[in-house]
N, C-alpha and C. Protein backbone atom coordinates (compact mmCIF):
# COMPACT_ATOMS: atom_id res chain seq x y z
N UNK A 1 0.85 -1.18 0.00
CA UNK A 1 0.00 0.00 0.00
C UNK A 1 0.89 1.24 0.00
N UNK A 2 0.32 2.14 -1.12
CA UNK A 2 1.75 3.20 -1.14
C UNK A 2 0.33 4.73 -0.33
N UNK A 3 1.04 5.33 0.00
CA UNK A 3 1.06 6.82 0.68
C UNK A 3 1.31 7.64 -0.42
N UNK A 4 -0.39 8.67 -0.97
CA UNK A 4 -0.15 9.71 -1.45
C UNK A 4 -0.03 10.89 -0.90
N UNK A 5 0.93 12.12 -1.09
CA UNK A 5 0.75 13.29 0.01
C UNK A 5 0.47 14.30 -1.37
N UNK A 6 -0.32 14.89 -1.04
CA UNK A 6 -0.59 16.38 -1.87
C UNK A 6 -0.09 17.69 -0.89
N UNK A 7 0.53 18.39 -1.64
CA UNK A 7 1.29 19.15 -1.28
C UNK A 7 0.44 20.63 -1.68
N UNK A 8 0.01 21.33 -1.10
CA UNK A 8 -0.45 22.48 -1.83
C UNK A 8 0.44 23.61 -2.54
N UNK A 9 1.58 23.36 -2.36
CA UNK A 9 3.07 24.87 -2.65
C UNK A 9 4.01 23.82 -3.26
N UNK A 10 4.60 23.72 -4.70
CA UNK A 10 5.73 23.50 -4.98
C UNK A 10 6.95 23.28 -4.25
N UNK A 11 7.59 22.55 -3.88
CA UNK A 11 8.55 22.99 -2.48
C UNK A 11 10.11 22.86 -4.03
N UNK A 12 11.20 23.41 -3.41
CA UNK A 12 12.33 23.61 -4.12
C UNK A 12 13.79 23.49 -3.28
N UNK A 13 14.21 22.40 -3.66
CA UNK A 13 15.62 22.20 -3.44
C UNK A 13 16.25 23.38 -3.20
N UNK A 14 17.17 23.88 -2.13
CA UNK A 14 18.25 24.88 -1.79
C UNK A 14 19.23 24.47 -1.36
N UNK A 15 20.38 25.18 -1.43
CA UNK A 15 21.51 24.94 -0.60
C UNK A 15 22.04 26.53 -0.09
N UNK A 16 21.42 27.26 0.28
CA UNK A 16 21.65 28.35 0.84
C UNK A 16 22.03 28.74 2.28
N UNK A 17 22.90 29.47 2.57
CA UNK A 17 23.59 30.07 3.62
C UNK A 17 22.83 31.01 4.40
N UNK A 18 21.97 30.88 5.76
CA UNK A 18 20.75 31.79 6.18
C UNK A 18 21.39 32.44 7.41
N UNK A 19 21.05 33.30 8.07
CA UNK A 19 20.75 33.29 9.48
C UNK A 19 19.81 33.43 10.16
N UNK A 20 19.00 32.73 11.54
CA UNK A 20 17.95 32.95 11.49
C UNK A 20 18.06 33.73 12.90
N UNK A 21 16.94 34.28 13.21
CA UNK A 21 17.09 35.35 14.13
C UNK A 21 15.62 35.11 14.92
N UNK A 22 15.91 34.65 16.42
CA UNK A 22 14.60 34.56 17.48
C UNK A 22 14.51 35.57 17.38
N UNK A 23 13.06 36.02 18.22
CA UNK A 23 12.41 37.46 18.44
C UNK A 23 13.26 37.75 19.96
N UNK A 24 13.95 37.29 20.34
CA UNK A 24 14.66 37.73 22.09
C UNK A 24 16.04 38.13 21.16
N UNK A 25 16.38 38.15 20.11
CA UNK A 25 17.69 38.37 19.13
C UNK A 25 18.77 37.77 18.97
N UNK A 26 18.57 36.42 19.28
CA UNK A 26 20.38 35.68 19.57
C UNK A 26 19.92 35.12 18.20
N UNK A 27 21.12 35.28 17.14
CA UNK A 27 20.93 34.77 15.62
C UNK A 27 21.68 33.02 16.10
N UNK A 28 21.75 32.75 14.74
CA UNK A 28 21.86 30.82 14.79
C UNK A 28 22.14 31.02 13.11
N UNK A 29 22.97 30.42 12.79
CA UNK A 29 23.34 30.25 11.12
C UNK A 29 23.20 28.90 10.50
N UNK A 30 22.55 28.91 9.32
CA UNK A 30 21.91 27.49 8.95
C UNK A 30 21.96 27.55 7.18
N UNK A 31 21.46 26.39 6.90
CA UNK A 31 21.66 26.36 5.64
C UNK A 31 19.91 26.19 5.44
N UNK A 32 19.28 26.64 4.31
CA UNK A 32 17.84 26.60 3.91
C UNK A 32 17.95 25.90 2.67
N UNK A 33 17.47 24.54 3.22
CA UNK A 33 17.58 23.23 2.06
C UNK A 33 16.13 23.12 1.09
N UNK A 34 14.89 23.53 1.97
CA UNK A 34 14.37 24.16 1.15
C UNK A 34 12.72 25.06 1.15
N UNK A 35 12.10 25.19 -0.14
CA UNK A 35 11.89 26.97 0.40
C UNK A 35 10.46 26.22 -1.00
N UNK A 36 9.21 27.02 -0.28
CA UNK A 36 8.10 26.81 -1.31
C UNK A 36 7.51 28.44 -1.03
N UNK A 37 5.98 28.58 -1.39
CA UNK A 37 5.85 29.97 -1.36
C UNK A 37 5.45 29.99 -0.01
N UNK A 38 4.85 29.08 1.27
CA UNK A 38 4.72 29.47 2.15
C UNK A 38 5.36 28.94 3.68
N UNK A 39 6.42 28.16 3.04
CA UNK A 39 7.59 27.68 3.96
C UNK A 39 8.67 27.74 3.56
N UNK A 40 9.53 26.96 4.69
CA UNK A 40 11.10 26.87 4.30
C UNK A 40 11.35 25.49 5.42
N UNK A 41 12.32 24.77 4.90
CA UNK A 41 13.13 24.21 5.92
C UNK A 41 14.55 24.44 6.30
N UNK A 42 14.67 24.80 7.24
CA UNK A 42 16.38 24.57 7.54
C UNK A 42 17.13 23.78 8.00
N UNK A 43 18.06 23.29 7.54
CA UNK A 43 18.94 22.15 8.88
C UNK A 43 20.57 23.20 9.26
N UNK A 44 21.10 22.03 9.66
CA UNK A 44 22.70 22.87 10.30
C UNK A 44 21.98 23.89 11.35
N UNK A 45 21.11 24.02 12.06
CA UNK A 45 20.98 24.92 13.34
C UNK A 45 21.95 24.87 14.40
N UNK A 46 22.99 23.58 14.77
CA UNK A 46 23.54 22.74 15.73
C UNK A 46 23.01 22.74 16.67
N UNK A 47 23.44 23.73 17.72
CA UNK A 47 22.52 23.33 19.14
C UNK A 47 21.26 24.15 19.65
N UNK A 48 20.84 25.09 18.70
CA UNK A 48 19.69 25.92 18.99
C UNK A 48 18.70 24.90 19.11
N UNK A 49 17.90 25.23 20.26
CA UNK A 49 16.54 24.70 20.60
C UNK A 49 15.61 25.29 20.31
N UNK A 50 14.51 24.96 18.94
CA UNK A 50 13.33 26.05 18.96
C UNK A 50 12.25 25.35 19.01
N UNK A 51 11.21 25.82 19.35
CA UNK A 51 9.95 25.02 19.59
C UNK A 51 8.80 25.58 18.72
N UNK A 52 7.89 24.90 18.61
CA UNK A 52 6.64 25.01 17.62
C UNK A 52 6.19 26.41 18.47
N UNK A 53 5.68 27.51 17.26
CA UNK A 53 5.15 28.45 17.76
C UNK A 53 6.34 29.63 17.81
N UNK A 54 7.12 29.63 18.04
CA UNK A 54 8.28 30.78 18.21
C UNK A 54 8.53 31.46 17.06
N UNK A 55 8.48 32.16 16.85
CA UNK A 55 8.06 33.41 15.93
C UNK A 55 10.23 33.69 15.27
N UNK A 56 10.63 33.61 14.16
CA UNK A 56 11.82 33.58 13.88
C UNK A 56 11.87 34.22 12.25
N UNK A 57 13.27 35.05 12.09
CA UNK A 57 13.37 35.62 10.95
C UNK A 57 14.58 35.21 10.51
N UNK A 58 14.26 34.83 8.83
CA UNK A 58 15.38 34.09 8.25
C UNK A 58 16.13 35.33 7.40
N UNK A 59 17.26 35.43 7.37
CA UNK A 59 17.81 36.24 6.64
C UNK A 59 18.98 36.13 5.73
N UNK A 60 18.71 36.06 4.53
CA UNK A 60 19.39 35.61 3.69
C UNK A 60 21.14 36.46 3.40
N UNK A 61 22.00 36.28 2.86
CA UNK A 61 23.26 36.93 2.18
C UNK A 61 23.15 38.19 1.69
N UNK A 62 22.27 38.50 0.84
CA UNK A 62 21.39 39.36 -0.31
C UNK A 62 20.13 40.37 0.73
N UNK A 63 20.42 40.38 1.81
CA UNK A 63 19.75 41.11 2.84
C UNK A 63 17.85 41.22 2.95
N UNK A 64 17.71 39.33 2.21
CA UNK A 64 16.30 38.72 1.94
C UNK A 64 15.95 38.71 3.52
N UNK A 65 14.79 39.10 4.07
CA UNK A 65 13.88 38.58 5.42
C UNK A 65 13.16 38.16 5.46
N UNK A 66 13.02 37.10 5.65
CA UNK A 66 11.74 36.13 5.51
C UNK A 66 11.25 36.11 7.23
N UNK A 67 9.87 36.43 7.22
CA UNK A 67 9.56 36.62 8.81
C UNK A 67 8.64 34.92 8.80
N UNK A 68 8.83 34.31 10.02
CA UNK A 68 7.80 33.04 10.20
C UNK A 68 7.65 32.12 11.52
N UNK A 69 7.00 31.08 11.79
CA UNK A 69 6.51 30.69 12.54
C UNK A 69 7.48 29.24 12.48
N UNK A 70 7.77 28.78 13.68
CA UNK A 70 8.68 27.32 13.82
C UNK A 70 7.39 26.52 13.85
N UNK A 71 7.32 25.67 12.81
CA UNK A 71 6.16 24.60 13.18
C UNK A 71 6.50 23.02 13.83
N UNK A 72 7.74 22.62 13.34
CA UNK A 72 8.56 21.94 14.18
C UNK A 72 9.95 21.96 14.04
N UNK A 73 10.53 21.60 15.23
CA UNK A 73 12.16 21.29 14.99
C UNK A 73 12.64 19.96 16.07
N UNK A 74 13.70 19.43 15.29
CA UNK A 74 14.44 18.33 15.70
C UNK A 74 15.92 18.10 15.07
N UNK A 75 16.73 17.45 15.80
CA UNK A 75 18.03 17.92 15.74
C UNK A 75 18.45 18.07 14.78
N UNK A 76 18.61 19.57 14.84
CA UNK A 76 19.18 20.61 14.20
C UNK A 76 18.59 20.89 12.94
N UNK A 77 17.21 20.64 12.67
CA UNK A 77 16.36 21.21 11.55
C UNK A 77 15.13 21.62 11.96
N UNK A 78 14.71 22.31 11.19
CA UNK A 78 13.03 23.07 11.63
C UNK A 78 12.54 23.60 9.85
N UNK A 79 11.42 23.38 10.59
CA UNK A 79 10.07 23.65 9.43
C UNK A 79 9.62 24.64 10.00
N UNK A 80 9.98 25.76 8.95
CA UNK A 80 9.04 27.38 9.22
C UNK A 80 7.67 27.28 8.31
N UNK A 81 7.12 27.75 8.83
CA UNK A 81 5.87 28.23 8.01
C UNK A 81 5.96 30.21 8.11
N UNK A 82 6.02 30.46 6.65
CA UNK A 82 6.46 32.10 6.36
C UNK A 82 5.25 32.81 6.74
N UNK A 83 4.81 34.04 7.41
CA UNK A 83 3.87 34.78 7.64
C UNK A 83 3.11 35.32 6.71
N UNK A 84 3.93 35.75 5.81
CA UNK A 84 3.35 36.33 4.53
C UNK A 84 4.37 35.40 3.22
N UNK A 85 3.23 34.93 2.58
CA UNK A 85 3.71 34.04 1.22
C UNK A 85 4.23 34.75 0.39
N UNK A 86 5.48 34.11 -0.28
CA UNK A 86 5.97 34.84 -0.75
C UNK A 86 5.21 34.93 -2.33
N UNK A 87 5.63 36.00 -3.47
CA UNK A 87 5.01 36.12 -4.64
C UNK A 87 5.68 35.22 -5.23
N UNK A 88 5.72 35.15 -6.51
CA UNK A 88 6.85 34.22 -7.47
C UNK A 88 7.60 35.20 -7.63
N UNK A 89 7.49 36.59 -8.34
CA UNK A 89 8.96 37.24 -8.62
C UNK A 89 9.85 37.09 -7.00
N UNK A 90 9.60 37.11 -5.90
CA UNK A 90 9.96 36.98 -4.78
C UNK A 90 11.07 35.32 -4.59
N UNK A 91 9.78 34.64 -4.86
CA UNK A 91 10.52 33.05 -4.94
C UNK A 91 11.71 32.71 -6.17
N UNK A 92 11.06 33.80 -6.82
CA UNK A 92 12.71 33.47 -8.41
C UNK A 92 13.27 34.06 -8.08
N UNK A 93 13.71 35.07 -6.98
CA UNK A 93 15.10 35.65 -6.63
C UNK A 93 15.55 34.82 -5.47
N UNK A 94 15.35 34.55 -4.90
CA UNK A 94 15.73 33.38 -3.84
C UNK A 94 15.98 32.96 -4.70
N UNK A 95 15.26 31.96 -5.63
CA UNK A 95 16.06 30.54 -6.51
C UNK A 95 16.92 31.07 -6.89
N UNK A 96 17.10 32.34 -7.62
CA UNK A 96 18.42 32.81 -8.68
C UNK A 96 19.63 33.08 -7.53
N UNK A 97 19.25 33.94 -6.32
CA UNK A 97 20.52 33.56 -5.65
C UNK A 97 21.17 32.29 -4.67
N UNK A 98 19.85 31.42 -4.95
CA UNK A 98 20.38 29.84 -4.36
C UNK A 98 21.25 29.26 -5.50
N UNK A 99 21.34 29.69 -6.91
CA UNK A 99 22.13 29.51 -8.12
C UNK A 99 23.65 29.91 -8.25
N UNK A 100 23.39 31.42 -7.77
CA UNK A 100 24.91 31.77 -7.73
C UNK A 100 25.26 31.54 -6.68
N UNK A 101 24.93 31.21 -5.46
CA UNK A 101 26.08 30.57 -4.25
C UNK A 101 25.99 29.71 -4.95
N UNK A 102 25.48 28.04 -5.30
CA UNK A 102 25.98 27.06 -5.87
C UNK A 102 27.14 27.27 -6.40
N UNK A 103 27.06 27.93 -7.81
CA UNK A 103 27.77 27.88 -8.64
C UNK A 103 29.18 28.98 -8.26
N UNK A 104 28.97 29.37 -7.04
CA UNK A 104 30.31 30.03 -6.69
C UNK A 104 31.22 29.07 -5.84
N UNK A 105 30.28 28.37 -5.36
CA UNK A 105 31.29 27.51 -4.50
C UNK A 105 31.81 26.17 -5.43
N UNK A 106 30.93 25.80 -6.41
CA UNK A 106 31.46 24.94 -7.25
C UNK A 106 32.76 25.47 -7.99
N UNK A 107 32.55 26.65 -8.57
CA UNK A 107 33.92 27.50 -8.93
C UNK A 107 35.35 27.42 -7.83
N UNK A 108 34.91 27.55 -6.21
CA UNK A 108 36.49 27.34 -5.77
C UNK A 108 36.80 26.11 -5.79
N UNK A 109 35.54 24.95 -5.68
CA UNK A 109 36.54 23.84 -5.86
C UNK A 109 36.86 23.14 -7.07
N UNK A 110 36.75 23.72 -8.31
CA UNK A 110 36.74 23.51 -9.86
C UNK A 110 35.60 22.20 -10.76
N UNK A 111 34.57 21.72 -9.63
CA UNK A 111 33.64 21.11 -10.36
C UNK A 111 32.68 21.83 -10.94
């Protein structure tokens, strides 16, 4: 017996460099693996503890803020749900600069 899930938001592969920022202000740096129009996931948090409900802002390289809600976390990843969805011209600049970090870091190590 197989498991169908319907997804209502496209979700999209990332490998992006974030920081995320509690509302009490102590930031935590993570990578955002990945990003639809009305979430994100992050992993690499290491030892930050956040809990469902805690209100947190992701902030990208490119001085992107994504404001949102922790819906869960476990070691060292969490599922935001974003406050305000993002548009698509919004979501294709995220993708375009989840492109050039790729492809910059593929450049120092020559793959």
């Amino acid at each position: 017996m197989s498991v169908l899930t319907i997804r209502s938001h496209r979700r999209y592969a990332m490998r992006l460099p974030v920081e995320v920022e509690r509302d009490g202000g102590s930031n935590t740096s993570g990578l955002l693996i990945e990003l639809s129009q009305q979430g994100a996931r992050i992993s690499n948090l290491r030892d930050a503890d956040y809990v469902a409900g805690e209100q947190v802002w992701i902030q990208t390289a490119d001085d992107t803020a994504l404001e949102g809600t922790v819906r869960w976390a476990h070691d060292g990843l969490a599922g935001v749900r974003l406050n305000r969805s993002l548009h698509l011209p919004e979501l294709r600049d995220l993708l375009e600069a989840n492109r050039r970090e790729v492809e910059s870091v593929e450049l120092q190590y020559g793959t």
